[in-house]
Protein backbone atom coordinates (compact mmCIF):
# COMPACT_ATOMS: atom_id res chain seq x y z
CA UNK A 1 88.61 118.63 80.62
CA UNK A 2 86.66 115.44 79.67
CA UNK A 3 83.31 114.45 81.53
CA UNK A 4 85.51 111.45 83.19
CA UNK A 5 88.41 113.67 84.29
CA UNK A 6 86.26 115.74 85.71
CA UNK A 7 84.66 113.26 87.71
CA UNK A 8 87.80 111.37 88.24
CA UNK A 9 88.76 114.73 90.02
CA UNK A 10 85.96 115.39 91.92
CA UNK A 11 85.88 118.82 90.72
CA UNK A 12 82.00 118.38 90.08
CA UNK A 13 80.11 118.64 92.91
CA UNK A 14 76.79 119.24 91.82
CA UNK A 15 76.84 114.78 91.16
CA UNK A 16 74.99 112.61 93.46
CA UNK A 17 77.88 109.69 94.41
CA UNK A 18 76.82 106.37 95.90
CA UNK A 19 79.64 103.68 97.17
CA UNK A 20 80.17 100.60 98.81
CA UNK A 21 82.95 98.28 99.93
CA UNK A 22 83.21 94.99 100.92
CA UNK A 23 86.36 92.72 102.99
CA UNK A 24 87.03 89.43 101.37
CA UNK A 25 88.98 86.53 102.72
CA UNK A 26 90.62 85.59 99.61
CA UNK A 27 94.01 86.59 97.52
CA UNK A 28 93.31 90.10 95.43
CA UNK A 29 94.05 87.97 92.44
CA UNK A 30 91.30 85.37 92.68
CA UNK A 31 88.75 88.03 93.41
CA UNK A 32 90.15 90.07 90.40
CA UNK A 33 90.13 86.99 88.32
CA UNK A 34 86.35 86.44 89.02
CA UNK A 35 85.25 90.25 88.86
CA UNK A 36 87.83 91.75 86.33
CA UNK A 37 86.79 90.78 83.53
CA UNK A 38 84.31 93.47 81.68
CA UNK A 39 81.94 91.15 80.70
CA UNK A 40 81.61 88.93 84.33
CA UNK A 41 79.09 90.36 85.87
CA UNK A 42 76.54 87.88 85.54
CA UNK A 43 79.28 85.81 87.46
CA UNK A 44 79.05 86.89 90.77
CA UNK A 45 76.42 89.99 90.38
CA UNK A 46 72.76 88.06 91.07
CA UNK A 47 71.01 91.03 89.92
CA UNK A 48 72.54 90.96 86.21
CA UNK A 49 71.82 87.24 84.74
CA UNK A 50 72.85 88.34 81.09
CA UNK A 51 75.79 90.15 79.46
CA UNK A 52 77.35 90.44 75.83
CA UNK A 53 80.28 92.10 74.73
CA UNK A 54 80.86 93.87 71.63
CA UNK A 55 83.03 96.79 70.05
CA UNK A 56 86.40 94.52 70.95
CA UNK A 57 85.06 93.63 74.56
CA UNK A 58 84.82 97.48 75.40
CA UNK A 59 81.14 97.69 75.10
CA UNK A 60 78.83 95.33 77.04
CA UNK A 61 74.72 95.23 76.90
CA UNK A 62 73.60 93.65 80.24
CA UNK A 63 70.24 92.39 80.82
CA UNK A 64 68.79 92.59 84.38
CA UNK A 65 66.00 90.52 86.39
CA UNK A 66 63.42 92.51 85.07
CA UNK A 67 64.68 91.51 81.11
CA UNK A 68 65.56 95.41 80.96
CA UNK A 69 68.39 96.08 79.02
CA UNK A 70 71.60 98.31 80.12
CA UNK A 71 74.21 99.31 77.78
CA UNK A 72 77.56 100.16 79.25
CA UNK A 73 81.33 101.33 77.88
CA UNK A 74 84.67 100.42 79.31
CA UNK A 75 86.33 103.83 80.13
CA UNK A 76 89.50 102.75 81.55
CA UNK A 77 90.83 99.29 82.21
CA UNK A 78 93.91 98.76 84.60
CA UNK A 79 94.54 95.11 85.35
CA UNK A 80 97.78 95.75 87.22
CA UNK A 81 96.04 98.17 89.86
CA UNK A 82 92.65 95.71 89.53
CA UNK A 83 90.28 98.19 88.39
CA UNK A 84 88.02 99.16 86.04
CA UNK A 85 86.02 102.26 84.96
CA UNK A 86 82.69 102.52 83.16
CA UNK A 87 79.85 104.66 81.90
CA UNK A 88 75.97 103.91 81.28
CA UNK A 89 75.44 104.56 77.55
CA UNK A 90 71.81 103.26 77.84
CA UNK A 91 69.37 102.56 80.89
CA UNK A 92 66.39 103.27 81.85
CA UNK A 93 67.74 104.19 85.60
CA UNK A 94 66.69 107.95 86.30
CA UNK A 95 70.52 109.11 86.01
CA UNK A 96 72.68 110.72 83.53
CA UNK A 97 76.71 111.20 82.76
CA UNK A 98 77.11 108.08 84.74
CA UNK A 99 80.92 107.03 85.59
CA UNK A 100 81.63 104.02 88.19
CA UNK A 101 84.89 102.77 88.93
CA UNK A 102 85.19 98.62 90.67
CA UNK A 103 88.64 97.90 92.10
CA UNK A 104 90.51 95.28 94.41
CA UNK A 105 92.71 96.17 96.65
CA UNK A 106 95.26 93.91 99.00
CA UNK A 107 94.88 93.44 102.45
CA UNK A 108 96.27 91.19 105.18
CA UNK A 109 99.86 91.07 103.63
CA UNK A 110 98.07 89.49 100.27
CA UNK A 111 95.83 87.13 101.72
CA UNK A 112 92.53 89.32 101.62
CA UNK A 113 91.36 92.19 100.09
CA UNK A 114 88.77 95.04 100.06
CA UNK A 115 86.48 95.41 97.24
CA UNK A 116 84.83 98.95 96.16
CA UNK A 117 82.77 99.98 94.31
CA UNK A 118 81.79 103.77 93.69
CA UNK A 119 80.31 105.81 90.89
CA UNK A 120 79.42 109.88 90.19
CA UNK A 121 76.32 110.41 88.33
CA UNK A 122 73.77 113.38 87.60
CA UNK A 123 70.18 112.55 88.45
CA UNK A 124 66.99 112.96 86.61
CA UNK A 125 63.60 113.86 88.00
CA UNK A 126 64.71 112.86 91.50
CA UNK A 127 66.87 114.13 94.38
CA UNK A 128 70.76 113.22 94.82
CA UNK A 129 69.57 111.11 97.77
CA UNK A 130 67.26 108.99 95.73
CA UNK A 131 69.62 108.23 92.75
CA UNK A 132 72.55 107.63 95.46
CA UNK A 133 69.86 105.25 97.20
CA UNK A 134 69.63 103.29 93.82
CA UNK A 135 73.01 102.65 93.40
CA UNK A 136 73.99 102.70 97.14
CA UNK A 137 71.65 99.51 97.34
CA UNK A 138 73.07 97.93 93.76
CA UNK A 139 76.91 98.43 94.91
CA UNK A 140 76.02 96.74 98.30
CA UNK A 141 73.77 94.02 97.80
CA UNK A 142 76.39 93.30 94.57
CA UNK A 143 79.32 92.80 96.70
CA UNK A 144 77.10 91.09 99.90
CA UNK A 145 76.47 88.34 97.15
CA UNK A 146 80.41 88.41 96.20
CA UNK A 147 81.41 87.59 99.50
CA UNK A 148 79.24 85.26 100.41
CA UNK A 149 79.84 83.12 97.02
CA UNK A 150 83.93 83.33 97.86
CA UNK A 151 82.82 82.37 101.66
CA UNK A 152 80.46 79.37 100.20
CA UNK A 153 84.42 78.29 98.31
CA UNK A 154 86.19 78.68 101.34
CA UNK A 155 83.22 76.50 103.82
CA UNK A 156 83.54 73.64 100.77
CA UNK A 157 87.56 73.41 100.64
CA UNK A 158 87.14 73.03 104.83
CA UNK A 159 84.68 70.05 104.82
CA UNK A 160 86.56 68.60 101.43
């Protein structure tokens, strides 16, 4: 069984986890069309201004606030289901065998949906609770600044 399955199946427990969801007044298809893409981060996600694509769109290097760079892979891509998997190839975050999975779900009959965002990773030189702290903190703060940019669309189409 691969490192991803094995995540995927939650067989591993000795991996910290960190996850975060947000509600969104808008269609699961908008949000999906903003946040889908592999390389769209620096779209909605304040805390990653930079990212490049390479390897046929399945690698991306990511540069973040601090000019530090991040190297991730596309592990599984299902645009039907909205979601995405991915794995840190390079960082200098204190975690290893790094897998994350973003998704959007439907709500509301269509009309909203539910954003998550969770990943399984080993940590390095610091406790579960620490590494699940970094990326608890990343995941939310990520999808605060989501919602509030599709609430900013929806408060301009109202006073248009």
């Amino acid at each position: 069984m691969s490192i991803r399955d094995t995540l995927l199946s939650g067989r591993d427990r000795t991996k910290a986890q960190a996850s975060a969801s947000v509600d969104i007044a808008a269609s699961p298809d908008q949000v999906w069309e903003l946040i889908g893409g592999f390389g769209s981060l620096p779209d909605w996600l304040p805390s990653i201004p930079q990212s490049e694509l390479s390897r046929g769109g399945r690698v991306r290097h990511l540069a973040n606030l601090k000019g530090e760079t991040i190297v991730e892979r596309l592990e599984a891509f299902d645009n039907s289901a909205r979601s995405y998997t991915y794995s840190i190839l390079k960082s200098s975050s204190p975690v290893t065998d790094y897998l994350s999975t973003l998704r959007v779900l439907e709500t509301d009959g269509g009309k909203g949906c539910r954003v998550e965002w969770s990943a399984w990773f080993t940590p390095k030189g610091i406790s579960n609770q620490e590494a699940s702290r970094i990326y608890q903190d990343i995941f939310e703060n990520g999808l605060k600044a989501l919602a509030a940019g599709f609430a900013s669309k929806k408060k301009k189409k109202k006073s248009a």
